[in-house]
Protein backbone atom coordinates (compact mmCIF):
# COMPACT_ATOMS: atom_id res chain seq x y z
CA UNK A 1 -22.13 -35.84 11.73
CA UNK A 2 -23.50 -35.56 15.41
CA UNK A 3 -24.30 -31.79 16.69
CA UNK A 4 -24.24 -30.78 20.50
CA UNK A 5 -25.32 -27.35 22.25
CA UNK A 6 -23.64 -27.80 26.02
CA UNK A 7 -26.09 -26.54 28.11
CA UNK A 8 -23.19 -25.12 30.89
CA UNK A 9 -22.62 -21.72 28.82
CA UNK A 10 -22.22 -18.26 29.37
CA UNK A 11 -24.35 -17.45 26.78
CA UNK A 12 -27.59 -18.22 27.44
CA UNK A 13 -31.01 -18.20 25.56
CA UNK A 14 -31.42 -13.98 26.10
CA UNK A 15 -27.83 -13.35 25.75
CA UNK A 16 -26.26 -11.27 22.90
CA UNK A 17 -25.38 -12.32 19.92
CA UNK A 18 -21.76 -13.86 19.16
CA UNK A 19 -20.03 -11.55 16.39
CA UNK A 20 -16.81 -13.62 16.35
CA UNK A 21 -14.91 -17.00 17.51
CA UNK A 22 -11.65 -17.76 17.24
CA UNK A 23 -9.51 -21.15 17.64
CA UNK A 24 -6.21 -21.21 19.68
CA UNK A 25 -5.12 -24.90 20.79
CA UNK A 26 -7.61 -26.23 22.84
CA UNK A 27 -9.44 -22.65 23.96
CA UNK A 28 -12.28 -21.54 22.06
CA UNK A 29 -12.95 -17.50 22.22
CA UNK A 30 -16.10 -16.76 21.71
CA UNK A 31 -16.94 -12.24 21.64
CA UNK A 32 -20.58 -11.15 22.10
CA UNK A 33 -22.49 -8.27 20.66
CA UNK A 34 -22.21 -6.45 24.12
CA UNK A 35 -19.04 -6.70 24.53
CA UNK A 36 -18.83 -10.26 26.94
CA UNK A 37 -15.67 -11.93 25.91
CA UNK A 38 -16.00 -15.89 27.36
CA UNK A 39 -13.56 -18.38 26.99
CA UNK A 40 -14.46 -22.49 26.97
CA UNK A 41 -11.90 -25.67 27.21
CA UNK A 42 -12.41 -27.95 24.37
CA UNK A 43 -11.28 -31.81 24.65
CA UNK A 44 -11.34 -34.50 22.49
CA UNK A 45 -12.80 -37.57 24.29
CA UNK A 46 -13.69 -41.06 23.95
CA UNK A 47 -17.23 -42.03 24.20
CA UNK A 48 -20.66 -41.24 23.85
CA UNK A 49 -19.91 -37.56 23.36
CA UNK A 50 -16.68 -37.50 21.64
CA UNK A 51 -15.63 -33.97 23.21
CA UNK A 52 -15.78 -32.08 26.48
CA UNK A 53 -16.91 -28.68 26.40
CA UNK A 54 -15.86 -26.49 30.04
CA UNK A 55 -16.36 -23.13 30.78
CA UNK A 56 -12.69 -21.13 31.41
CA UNK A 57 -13.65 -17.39 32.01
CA UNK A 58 -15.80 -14.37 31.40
CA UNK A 59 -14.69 -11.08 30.96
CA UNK A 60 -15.70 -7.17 29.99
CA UNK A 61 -13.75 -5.92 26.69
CA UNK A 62 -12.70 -2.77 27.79
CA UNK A 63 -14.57 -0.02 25.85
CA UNK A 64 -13.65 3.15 27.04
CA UNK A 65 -14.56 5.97 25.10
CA UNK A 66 -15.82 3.70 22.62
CA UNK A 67 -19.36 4.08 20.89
CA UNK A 68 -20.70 1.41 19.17
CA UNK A 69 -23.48 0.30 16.69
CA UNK A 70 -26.41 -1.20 18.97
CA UNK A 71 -27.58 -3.17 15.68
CA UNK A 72 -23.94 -4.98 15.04
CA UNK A 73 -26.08 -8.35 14.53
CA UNK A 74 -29.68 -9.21 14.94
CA UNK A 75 -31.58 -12.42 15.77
CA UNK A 76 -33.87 -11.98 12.74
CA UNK A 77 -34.00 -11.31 9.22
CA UNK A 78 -34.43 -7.40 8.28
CA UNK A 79 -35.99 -7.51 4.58
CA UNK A 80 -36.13 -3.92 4.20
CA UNK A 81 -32.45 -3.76 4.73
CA UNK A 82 -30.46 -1.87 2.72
CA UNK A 83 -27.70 -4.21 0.65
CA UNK A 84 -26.21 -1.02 -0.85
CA UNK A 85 -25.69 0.37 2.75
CA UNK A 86 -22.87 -1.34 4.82
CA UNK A 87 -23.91 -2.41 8.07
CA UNK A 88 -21.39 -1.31 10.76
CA UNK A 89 -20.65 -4.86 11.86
CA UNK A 90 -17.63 -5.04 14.72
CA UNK A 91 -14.74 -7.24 13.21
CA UNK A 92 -12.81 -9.09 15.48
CA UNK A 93 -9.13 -10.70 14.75
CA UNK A 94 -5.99 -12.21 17.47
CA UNK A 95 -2.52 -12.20 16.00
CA UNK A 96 0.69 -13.01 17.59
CA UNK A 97 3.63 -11.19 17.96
CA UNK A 98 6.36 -12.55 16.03
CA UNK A 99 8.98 -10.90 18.84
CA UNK A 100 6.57 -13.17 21.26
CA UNK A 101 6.81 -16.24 19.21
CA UNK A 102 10.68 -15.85 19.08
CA UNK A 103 10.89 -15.35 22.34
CA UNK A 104 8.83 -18.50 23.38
CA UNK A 105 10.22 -20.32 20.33
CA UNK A 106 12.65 -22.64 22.51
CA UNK A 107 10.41 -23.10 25.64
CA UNK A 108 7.41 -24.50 25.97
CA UNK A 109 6.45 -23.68 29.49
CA UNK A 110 5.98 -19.98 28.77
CA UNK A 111 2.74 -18.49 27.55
CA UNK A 112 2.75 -16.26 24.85
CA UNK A 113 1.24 -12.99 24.66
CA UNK A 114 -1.67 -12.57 21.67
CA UNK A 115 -3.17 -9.21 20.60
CA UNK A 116 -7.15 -8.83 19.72
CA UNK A 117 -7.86 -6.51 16.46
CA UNK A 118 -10.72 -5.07 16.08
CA UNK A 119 -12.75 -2.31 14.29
CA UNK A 120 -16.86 -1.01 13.09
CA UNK A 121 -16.30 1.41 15.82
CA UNK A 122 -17.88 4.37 15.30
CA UNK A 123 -14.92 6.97 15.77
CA UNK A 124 -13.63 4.92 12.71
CA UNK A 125 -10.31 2.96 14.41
CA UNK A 126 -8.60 0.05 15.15
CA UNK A 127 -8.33 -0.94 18.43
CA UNK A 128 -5.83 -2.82 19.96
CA UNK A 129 -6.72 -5.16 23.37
CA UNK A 130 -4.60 -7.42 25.38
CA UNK A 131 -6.37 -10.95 25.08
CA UNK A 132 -5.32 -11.78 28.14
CA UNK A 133 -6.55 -9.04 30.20
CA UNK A 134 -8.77 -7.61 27.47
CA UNK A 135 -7.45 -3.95 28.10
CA UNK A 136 -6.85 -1.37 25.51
CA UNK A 137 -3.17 -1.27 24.40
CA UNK A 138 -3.69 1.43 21.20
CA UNK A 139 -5.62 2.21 18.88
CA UNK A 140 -4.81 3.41 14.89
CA UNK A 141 -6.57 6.28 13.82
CA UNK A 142 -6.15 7.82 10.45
CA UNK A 143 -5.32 5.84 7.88
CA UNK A 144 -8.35 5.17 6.46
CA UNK A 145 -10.77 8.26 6.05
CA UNK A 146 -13.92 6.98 7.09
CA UNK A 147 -15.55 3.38 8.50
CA UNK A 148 -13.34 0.93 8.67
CA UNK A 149 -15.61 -2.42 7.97
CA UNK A 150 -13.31 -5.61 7.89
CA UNK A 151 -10.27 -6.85 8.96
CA UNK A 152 -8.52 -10.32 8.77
CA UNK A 153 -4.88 -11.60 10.12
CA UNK A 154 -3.11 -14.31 8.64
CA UNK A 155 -2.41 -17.58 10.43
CA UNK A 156 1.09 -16.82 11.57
CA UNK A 157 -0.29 -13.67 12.99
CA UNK A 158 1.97 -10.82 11.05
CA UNK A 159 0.11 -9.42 8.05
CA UNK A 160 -3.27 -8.22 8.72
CA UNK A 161 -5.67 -6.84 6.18
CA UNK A 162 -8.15 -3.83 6.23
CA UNK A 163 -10.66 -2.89 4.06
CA UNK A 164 -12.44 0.45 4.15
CA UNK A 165 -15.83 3.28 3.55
CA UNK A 166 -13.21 4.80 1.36
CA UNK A 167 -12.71 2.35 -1.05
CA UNK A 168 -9.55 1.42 0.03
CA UNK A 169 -7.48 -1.53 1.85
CA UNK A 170 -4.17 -1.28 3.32
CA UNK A 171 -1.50 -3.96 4.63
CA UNK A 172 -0.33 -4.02 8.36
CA UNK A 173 3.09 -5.74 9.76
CA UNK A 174 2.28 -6.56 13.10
CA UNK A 175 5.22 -6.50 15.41
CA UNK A 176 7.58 -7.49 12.98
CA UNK A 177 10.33 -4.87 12.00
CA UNK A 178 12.42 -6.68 9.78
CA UNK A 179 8.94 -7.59 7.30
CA UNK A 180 7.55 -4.45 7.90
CA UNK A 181 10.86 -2.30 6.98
CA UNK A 182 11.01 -5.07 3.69
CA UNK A 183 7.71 -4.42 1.74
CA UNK A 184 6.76 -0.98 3.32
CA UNK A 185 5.92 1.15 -0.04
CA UNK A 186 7.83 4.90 -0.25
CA UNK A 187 4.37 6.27 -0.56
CA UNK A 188 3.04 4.79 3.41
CA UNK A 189 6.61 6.20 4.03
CA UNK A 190 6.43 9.58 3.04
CA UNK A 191 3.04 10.28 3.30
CA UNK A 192 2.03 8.41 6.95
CA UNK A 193 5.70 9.18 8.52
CA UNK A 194 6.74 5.49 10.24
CA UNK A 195 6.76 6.90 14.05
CA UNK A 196 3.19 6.76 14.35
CA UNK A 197 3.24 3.14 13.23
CA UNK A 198 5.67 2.09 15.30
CA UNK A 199 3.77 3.68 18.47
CA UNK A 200 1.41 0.60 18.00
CA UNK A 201 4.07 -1.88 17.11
CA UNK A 202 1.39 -2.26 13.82
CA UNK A 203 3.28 -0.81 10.81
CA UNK A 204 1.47 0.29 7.59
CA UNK A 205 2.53 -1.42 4.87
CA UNK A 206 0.68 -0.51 1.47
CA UNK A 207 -2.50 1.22 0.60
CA UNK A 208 -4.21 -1.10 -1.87
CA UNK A 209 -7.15 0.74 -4.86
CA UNK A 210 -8.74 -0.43 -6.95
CA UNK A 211 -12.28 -0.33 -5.89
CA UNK A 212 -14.63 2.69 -6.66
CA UNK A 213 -17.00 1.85 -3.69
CA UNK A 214 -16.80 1.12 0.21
CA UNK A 215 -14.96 -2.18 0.76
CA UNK A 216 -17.11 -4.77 2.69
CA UNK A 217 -14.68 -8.01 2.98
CA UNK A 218 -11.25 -9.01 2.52
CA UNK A 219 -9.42 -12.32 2.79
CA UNK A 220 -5.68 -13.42 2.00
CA UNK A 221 -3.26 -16.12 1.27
CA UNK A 222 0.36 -15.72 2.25
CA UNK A 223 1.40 -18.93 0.54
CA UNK A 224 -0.13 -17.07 -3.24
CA UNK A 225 0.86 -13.87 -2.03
CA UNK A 226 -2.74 -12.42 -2.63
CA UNK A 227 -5.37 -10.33 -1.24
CA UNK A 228 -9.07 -10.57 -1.92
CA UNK A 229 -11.38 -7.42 -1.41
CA UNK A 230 -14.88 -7.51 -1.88
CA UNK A 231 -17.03 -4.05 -2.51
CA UNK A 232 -20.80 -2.52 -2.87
CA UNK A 233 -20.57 -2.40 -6.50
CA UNK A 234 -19.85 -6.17 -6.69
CA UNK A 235 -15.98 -5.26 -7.72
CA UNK A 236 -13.72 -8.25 -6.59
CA UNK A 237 -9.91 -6.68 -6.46
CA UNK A 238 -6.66 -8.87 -6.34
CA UNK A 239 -3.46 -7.60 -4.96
CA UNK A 240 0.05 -9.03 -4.54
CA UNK A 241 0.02 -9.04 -0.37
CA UNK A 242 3.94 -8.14 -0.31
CA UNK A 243 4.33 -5.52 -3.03
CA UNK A 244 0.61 -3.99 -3.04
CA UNK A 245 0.65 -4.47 -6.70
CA UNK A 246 -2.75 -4.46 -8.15
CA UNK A 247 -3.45 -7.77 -10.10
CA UNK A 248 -6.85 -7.70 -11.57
CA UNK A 249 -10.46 -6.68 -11.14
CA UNK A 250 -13.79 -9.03 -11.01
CA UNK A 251 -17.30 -8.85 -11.34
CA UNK A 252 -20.19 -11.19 -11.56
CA UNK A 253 -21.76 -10.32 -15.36
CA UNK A 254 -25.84 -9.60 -14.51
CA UNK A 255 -27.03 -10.63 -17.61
CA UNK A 256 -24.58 -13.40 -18.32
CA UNK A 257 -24.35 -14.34 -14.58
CA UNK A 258 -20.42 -15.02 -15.72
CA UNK A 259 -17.44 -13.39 -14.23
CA UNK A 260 -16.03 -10.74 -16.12
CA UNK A 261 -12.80 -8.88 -15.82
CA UNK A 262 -13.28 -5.32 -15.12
CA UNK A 263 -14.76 -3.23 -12.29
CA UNK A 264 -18.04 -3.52 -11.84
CA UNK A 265 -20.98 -0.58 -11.98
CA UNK A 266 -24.04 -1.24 -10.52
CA UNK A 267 -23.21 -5.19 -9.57
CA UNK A 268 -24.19 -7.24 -6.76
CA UNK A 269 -22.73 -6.48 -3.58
CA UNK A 270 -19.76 -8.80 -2.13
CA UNK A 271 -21.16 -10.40 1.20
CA UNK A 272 -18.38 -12.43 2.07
CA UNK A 273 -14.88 -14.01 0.56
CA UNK A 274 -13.33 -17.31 1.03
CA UNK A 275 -9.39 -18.27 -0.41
CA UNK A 276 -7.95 -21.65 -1.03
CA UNK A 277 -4.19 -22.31 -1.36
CA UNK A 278 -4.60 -24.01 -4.68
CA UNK A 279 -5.48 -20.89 -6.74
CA UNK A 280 -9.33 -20.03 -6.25
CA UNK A 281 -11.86 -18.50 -3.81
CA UNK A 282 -15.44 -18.52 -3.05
CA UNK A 283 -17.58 -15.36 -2.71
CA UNK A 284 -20.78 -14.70 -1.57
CA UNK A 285 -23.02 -12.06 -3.17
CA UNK A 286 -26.31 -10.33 -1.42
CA UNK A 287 -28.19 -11.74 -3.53
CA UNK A 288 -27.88 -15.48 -2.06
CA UNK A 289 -25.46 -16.69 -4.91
CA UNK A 290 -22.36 -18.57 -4.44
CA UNK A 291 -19.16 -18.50 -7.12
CA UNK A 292 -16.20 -20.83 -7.39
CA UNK A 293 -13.55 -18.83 -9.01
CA UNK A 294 -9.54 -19.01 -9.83
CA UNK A 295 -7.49 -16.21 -8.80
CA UNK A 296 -6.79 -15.59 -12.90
CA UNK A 297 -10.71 -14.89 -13.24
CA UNK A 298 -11.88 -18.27 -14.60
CA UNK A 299 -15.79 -18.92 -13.00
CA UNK A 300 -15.53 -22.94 -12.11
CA UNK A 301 -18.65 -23.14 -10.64
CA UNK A 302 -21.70 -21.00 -9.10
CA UNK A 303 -25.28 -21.96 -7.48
CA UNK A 304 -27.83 -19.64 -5.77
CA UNK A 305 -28.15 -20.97 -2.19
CA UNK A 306 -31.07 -18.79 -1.39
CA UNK A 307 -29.88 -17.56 1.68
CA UNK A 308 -27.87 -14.30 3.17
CA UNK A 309 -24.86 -15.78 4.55
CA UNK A 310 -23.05 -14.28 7.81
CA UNK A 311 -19.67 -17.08 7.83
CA UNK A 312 -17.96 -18.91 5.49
CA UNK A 313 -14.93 -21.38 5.74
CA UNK A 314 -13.49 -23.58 3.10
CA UNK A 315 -11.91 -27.12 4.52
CA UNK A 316 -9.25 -27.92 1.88
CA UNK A 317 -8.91 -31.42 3.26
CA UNK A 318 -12.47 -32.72 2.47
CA UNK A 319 -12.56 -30.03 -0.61
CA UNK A 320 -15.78 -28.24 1.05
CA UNK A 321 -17.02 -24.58 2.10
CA UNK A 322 -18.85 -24.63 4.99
CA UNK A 323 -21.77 -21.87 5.16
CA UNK A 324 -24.19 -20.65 7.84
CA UNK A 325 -26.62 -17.53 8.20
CA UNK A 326 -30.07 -16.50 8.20
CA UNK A 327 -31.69 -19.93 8.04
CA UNK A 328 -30.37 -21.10 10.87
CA UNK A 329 -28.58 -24.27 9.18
CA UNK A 330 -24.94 -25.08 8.50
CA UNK A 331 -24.45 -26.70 5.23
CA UNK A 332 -21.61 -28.12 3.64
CA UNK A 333 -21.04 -27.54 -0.32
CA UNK A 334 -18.89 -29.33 -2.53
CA UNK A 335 -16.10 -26.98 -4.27
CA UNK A 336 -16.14 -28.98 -7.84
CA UNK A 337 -19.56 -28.17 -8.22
CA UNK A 338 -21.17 -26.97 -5.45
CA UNK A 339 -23.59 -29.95 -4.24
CA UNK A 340 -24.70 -29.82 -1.12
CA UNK A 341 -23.39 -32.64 1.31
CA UNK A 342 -24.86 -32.51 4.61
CA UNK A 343 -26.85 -30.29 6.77
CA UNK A 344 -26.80 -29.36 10.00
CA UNK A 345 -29.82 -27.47 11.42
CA UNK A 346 -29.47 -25.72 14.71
CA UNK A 347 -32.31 -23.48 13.99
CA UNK A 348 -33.33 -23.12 17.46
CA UNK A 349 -30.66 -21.01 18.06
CA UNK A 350 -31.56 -18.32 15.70
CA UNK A 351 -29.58 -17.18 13.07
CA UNK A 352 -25.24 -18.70 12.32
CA UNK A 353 -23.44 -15.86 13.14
CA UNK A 354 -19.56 -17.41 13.24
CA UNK A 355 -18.00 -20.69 12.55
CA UNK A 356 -14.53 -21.54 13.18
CA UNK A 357 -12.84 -25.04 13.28
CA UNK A 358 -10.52 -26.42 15.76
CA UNK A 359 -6.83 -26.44 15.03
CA UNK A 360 -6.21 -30.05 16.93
CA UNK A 361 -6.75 -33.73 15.39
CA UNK A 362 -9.63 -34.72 15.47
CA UNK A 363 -11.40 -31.41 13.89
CA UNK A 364 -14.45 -29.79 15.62
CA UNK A 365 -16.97 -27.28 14.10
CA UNK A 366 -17.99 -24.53 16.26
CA UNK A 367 -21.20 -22.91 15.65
CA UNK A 368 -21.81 -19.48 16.91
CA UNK A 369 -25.47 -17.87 17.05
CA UNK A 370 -27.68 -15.50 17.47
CA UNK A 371 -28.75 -16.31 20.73
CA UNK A 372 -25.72 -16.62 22.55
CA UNK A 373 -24.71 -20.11 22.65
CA UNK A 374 -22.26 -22.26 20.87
CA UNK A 375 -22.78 -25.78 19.31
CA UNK A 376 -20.04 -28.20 18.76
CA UNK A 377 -20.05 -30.30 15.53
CA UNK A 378 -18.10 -33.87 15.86
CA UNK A 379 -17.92 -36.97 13.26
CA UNK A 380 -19.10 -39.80 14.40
């Protein structure tokens, strides 16, 4: 594996830290701590370097009336943080509109029109930008009473996910009346009223419990139907995605250091959760420990990596989960067993803060960090 940091960024080495990339053909979008939103060009190639990296745009995220955590990521490792204390980290997700996709379905020459999702604002919303322009379009208020602390959209861009301060996760539609007026729940009906959804084009879909304490990371599968939520008390819930059912509860055993089915009291907080299509997930606990485990509560594997991990992505075609955070290192883990592969060490960018990988043929690994640049991974 060959690792390259383009020099020609907008990030350079005193920018802000990147919070979140994201993957859309050949455009990589890559957000900042202060709110710089910069957009590169990534080509395959043939040659020395297999890829060529350009610089598109730069723009402001517009932030009106917004007030916002000046600690959302930092550069270096704070021991005397708090695990039990939820960081207010901003969350970033795009979706498309499925009325957009229709619309473009037939023609090729038109550009469609994606949405950016975010929330870890402090007057506890989610807000709604343009991608294009980056200006505010809504914002949802309400639903959730308290910090909202994670969000995540599905790959066709019309179910999102939120998880919650108050213990809580819901289901959005986004722009999709038909799905939305399908598996909305009489409850989100009665009690939320459906024209302030609709304001948004964003419809509330179910309010998922389970968990006892604040909700720190969700993830979801469309093709199993599921939803993932991670909490403080180390409580992993599952939940049917299109009927809000509530499936089971998980927690890591402390003395057994087995999974267990029932909430947890007093467990390890849930860092961050990873989903495969064949039936299991991978979830990160604050104390540097990494489990394999199916969606019916079987533990297939586990390891302690030693590390506070900020990303996580599992490649189902090379049966790997890629990891970066504090250490400064990607590293690639086998999912039988959780052997390490390879490592990739771009230390001298501080801390991984993101990774994402390219959509296209031949895959790229994007590394985002915590001083502002971006490092491309190739094969070769």
């Amino acid at each position: 594996m060959r690792c390259d940091t383009p020099k020609k960024q907008f990030g350079r080495s005193d920018a802000s830290a990147i919070i979140s990339m994201h993957a859309i053909g050949d455009a990589i979008y890559v957000m900042h701590a202060d709110f710089t939103f910069c957009t590169y060009k990534l080509h395959h190639t043939r040659g020395d370097i297999p890829f060529h990296f350009r610089i598109d745009k730069v723009k402001a995220l517009e932030s009106k009336d917004v007030v916002f955590s000046n600690r959302t990521l930092t550069s270096e490792v704070d021991t005397s943080r708090d695990e039990r204390q939820p960081q207010r980290n901003l969350s970033f997700a795009i979706a498309l509109g499925v009325h957009t996709r229709a619309a473009n379905g037939g023609s090729s020459g038109s550009d469609p029109t994606y949405l950016l999702f975010s929330c870890g604002y402090f007057d506890d919303s989610i807000k709604i930008h343009s991608l294009d322009s980056l200006q505010l379009q809504s914002k949802i208020n309400g639903v959730h009473r308290g910090r909202i602390n994670c969000l995540e959209v599905e790959d066709e861009g019309a179910i999102m996910v939120t998880g919650g301060d108050d213990a809580t996760c819901s289901v959005w539609i986004v722009d999709h009346d038909a799905l939305a007026s399908a598996i909305t729940d009489g409850f989100v009906k009665s009690s939320l009223g459906r024209d302030r959804s609709e304001e948004t084009k964003c419809y509330h879909a179910h309010m998922l419990l389970g968990h006892v304490t604040p909700v720190c990371c969700v993830t979801m599968c469309t093709k199993l139907d599921v939803v993932l939520s991670g909490s403080l008390d180390g409580s992993i819930c599952v939940h049917n995605i299109r009927s809000g059912k509530f499936i089971r509860a998980l927690h890591i055993d402390a003395e057994t250091e087995t999974v267990q089915e029932s909430c947890a009291r007093n467990g390890i907080p849930v860092k961050k959760l990873a989903i495969h299509s064949d039936g299991f997930f991978v979830a990160h606990f604050c104390d540097g420990s990494l489990y394999v485990i199916s969606i019916n509560g079987q533990q297939l594997c586990s390891a302690n990596i030693g590390e506070r991990l900020n990303t996580m992505i599992i490649c189902p075609e090379s049966e790997t989960v890629i990891t970066g955070g504090d250490i400064g290192c990607v590293r690639v883990w086998a999912l039988h067993d959780l052997t390490l592969r390879c490592t990739v060490d771009v230390k001298k960018n501080g801390s991984i803060t993101s990774l994402i990988r390219t959509t296209g043929s031949p895959h790229f690994l994007c590394i985002g960090s915590s001083n502002g640049m971006v490092s491309i991974v190739s094969r070769q």
